[in-house]
C-alpha atoms as a PDB file:
ATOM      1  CA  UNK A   1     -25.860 -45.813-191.779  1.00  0.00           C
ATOM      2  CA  UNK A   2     -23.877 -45.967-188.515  1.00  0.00           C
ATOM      3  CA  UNK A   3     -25.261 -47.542-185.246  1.00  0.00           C
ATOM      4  CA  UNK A   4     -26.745 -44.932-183.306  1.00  0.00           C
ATOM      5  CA  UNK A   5     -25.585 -46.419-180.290  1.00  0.00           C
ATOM      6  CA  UNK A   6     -21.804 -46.163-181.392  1.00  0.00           C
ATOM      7  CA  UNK A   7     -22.888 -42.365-182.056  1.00  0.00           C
ATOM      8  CA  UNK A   8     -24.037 -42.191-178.354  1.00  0.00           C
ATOM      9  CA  UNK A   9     -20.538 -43.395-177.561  1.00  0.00           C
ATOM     10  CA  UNK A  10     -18.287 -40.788-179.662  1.00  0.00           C
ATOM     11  CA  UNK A  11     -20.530 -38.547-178.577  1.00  0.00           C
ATOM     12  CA  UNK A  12     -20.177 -39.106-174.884  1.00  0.00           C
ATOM     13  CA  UNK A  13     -16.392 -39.925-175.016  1.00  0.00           C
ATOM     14  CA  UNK A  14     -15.946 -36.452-176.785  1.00  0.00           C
ATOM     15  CA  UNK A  15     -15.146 -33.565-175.059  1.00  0.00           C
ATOM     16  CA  UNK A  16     -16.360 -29.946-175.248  1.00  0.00           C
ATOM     17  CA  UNK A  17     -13.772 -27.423-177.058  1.00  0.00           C
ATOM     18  CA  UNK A  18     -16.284 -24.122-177.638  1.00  0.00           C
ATOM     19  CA  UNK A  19     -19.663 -23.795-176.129  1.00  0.00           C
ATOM     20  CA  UNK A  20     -22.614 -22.468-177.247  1.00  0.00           C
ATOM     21  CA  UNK A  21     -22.272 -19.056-175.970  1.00  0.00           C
ATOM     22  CA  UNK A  22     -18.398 -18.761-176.706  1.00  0.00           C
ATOM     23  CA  UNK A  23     -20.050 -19.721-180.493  1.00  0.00           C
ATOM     24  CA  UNK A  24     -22.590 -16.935-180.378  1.00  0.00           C
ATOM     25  CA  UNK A  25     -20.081 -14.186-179.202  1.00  0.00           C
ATOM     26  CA  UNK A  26     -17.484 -15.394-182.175  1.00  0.00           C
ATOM     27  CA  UNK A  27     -21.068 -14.960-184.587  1.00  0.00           C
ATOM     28  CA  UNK A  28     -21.238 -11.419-183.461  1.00  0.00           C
ATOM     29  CA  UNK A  29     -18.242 -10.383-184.088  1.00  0.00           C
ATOM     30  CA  UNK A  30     -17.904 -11.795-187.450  1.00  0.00           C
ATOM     31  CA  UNK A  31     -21.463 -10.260-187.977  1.00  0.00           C
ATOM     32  CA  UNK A  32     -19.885  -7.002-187.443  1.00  0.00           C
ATOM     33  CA  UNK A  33     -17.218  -7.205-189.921  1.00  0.00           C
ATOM     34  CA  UNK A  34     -19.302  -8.766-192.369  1.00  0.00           C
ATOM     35  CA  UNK A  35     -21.459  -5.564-192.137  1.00  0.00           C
ATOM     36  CA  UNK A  36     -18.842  -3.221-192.646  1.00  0.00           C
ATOM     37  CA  UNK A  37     -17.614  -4.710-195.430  1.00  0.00           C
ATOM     38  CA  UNK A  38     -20.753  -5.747-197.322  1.00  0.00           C
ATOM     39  CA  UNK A  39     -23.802  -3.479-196.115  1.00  0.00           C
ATOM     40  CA  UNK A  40     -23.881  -1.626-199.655  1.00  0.00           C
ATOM     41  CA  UNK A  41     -23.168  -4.482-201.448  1.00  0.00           C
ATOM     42  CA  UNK A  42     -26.065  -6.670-201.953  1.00  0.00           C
ATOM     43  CA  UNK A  43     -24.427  -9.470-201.407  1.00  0.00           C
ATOM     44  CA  UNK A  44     -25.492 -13.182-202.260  1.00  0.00           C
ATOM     45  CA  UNK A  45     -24.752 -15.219-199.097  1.00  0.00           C
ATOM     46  CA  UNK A  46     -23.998 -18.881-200.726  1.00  0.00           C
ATOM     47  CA  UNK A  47     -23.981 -21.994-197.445  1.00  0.00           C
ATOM     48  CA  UNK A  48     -22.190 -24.868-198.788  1.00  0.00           C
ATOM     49  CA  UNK A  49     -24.216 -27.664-197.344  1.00  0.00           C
ATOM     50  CA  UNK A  50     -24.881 -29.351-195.559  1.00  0.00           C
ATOM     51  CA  UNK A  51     -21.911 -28.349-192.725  1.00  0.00           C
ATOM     52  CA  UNK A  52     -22.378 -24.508-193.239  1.00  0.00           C
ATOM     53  CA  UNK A  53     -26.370 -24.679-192.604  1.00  0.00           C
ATOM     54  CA  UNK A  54     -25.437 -23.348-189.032  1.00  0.00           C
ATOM     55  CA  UNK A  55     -23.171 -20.578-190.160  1.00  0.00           C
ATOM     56  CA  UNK A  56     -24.954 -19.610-192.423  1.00  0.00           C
ATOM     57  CA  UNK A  57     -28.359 -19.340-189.768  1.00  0.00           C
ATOM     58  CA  UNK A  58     -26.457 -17.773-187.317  1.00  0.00           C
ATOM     59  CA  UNK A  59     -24.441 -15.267-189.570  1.00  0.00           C
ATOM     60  CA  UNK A  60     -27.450 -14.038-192.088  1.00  0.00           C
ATOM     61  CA  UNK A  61     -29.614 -13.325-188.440  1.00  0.00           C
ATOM     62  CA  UNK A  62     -27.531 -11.113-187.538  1.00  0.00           C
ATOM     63  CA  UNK A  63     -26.742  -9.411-191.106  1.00  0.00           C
ATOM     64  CA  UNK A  64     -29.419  -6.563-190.822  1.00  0.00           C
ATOM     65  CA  UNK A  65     -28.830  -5.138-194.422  1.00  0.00           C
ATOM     66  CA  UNK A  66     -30.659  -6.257-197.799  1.00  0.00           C
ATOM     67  CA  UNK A  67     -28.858  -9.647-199.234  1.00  0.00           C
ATOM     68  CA  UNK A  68     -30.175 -12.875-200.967  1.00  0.00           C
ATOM     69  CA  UNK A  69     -29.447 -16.481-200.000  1.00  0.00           C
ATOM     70  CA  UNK A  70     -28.667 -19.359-201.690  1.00  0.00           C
ATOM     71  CA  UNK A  71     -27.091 -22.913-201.541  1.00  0.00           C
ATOM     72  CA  UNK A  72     -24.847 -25.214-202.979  1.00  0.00           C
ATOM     73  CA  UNK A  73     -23.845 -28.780-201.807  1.00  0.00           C
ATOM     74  CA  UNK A  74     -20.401 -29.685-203.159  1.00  0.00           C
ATOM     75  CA  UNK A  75     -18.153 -31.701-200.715  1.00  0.00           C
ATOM     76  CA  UNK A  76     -14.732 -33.514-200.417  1.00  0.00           C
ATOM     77  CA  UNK A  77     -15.818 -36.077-197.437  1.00  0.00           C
ATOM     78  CA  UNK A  78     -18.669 -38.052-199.095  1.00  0.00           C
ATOM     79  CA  UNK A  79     -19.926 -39.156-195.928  1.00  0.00           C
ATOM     80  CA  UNK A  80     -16.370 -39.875-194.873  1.00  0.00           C
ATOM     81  CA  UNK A  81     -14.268 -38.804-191.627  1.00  0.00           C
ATOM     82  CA  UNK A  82     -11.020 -38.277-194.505  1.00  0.00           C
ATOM     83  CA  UNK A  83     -11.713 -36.055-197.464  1.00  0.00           C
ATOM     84  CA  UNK A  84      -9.949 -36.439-200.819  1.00  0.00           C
ATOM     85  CA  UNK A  85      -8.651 -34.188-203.606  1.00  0.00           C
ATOM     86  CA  UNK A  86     -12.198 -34.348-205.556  1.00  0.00           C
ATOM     87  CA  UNK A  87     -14.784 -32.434-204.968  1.00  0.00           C
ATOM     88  CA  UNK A  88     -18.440 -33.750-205.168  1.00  0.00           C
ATOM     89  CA  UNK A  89     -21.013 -31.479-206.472  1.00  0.00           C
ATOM     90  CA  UNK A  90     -24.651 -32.055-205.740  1.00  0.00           C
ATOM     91  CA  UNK A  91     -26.437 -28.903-206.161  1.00  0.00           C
ATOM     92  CA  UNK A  92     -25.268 -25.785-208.099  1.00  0.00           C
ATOM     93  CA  UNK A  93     -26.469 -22.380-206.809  1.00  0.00           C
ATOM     94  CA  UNK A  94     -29.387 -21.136-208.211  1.00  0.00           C
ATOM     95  CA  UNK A  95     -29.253 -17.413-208.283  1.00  0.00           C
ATOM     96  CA  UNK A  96     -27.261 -15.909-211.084  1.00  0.00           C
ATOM     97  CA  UNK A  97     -23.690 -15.070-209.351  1.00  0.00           C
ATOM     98  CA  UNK A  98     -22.773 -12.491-212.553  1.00  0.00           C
ATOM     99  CA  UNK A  99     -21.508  -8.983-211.218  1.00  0.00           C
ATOM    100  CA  UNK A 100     -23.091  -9.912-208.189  1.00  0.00           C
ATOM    101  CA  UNK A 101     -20.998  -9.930-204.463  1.00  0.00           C
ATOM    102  CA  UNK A 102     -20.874 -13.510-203.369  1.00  0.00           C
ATOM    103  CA  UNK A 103     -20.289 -14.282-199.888  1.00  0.00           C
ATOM    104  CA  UNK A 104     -19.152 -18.307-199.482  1.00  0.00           C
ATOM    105  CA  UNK A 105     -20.607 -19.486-196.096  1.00  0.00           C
ATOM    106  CA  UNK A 106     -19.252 -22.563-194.461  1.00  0.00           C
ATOM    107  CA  UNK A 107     -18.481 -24.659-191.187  1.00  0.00           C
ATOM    108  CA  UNK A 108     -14.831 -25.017-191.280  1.00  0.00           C
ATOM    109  CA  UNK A 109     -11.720 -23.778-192.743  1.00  0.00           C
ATOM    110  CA  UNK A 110      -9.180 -26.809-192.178  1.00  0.00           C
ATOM    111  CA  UNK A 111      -7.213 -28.127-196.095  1.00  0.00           C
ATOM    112  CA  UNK A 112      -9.047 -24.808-197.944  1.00  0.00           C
ATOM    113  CA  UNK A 113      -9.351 -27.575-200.898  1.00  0.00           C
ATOM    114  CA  UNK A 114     -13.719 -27.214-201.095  1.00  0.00           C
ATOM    115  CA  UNK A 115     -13.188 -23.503-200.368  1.00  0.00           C
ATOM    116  CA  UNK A 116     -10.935 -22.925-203.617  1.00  0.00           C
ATOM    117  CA  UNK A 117     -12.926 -25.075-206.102  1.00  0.00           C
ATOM    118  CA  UNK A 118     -16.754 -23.053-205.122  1.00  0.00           C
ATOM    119  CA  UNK A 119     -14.452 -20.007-205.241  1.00  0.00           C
ATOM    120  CA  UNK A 120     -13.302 -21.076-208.921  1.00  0.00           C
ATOM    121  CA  UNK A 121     -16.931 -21.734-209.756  1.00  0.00           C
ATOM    122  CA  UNK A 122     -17.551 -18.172-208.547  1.00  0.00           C
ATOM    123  CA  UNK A 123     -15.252 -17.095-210.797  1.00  0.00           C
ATOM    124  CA  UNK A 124     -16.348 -18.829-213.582  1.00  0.00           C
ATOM    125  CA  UNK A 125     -20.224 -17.819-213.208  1.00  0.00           C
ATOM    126  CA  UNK A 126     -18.749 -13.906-213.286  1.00  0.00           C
ATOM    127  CA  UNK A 127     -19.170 -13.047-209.877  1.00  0.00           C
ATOM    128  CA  UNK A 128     -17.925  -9.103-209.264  1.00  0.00           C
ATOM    129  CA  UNK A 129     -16.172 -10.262-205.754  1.00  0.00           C
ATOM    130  CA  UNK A 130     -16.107 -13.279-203.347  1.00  0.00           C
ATOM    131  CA  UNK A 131     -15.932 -13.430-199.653  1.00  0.00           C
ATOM    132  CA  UNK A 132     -15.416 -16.194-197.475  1.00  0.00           C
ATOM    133  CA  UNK A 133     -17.137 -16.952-193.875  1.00  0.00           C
ATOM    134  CA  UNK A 134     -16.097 -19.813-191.782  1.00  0.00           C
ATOM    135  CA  UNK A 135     -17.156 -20.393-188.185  1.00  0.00           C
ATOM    136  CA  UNK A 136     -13.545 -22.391-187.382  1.00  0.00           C
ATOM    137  CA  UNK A 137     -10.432 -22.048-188.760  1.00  0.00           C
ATOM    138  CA  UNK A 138      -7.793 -24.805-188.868  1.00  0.00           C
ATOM    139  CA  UNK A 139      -4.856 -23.249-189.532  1.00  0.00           C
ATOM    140  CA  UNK A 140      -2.281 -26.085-189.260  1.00  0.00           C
ATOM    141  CA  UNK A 141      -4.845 -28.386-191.680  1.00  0.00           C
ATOM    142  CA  UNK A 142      -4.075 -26.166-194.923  1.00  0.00           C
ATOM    143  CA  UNK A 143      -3.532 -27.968-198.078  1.00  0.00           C
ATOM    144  CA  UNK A 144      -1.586 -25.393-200.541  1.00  0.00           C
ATOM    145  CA  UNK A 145      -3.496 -25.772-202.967  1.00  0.00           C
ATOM    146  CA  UNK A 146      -6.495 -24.675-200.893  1.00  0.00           C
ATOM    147  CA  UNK A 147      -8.201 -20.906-199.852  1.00  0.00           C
ATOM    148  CA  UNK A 148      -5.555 -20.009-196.977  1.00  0.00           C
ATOM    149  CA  UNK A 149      -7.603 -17.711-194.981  1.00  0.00           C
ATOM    150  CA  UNK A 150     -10.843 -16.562-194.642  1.00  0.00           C
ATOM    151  CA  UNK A 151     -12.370 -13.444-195.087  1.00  0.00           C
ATOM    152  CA  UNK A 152     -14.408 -13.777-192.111  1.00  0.00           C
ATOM    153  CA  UNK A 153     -13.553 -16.263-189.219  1.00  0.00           C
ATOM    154  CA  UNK A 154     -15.252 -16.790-185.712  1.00  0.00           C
ATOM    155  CA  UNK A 155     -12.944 -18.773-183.734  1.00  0.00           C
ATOM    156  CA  UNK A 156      -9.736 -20.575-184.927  1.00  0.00           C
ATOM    157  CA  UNK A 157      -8.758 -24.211-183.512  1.00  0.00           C
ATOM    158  CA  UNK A 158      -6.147 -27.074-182.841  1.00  0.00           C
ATOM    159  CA  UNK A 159      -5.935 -29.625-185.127  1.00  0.00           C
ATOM    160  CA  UNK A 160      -8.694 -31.834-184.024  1.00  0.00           C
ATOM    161  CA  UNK A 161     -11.415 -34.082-185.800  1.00  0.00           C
ATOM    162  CA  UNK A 162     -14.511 -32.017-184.422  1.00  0.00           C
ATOM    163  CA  UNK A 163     -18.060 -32.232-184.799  1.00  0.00           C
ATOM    164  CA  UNK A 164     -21.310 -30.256-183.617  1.00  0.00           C
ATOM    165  CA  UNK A 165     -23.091 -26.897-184.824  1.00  0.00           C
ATOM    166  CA  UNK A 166     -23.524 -28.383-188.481  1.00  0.00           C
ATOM    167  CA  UNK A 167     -19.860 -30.617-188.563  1.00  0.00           C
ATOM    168  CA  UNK A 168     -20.927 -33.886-188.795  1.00  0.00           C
ATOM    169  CA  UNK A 169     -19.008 -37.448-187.275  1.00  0.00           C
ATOM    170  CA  UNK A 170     -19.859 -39.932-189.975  1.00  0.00           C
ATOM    171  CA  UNK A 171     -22.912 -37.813-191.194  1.00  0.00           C
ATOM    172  CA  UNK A 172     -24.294 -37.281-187.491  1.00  0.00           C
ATOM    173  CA  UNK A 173     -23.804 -35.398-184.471  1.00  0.00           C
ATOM    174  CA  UNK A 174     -24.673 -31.882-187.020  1.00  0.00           C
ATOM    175  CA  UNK A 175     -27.082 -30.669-184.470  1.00  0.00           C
ATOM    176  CA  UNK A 176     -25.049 -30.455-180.934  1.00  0.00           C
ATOM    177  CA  UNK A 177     -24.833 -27.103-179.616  1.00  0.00           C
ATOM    178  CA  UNK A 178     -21.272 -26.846-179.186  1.00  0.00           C
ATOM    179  CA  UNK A 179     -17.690 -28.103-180.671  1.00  0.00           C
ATOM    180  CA  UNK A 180     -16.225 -31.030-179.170  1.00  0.00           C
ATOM    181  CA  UNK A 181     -13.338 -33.084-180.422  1.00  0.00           C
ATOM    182  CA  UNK A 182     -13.604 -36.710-181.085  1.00  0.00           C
ATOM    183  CA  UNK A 183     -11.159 -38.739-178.299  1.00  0.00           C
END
């Protein structure tokens, strides 16, 4: 557990990269190609916890076709500001993925690594196709071993630690409105 008051201080000492509104603009226009992609498809809309809870609230709102939701929790950070190689998993998806269309919700695109290894375990449960949805996209971040683009991105960013609207500094900070970048 950190000391909230040292959270005060990143926080304050942070500044703003995307508002709110600049965030809800990028949701509907991923929203809209979501929807012509997937509107027939019954899709299964998976958020990888607990970073994509946002996403995936903002994204499914405005997804006005029939789909399911689920979750999984499977993570490279561990609590950390540095990821590794390994992936964590803590909850499997509970909704049977076979010949289904699964749509992979999460915060961030940045090393792709998490993003490849629920994709393989897509693969591996049968699924018919898989989508990706990120809300930011780190391009220069990518690990090549790692998903290398999206199939649905809001806005794409610098290379910058970054935190708010579900991305988390040291497991806090998840619920400010915006992005801001750590100084």
């Amino acid at each position: 557990m950190q000391d909230p008051k040292f959270i005060q201080e990143v926080l304050d000492a942070s500044s703003l990269l995307i508002s709110k509104e600049q965030l809800m603009k990028a949701f509907d226009t991923m929203a809209l190609e979501a929807t012509e992609v997937l509107k027939n498809k019954n899709p299964i809309l998976l958020c990888v916890m607990n970073g994509g809870l946002m996403t995936m609230s903002e994204l499914a709102m405005r997804l006005n076709f029939p789909l399911q939701m689920d979750y999984l929790h499977a993570t490279r950070y561990d609590g950390e500001t540095h990821g590794g190689r390994q992936v964590f998993w803590r909850k499997e998806p509970s909704i049977p993925m076979k010949d289904r269309v699964v749509v992979i919700v999460d915060d961030i695109l940045d090393g792709g690594l998490t993003l490849k290894a629920i994709e393989d375990f897509c693969k591996k449960e049968q699924a018919k196709e898989i989508y990706t949805a990120v809300m930011l996209d780190k391009p220069s971040a990518r690990d090549p071993g790692g998903v290398q683009k999206a199939d649905f991105t809001g806005i794409a960013i610098e290379d910058h630690y970054v935190f708010g609207f579900g991305l988390d500094y040291k497991e806090y900070l998840r619920n400010i409105s915006g992005i801001y970048a750590v100084a």
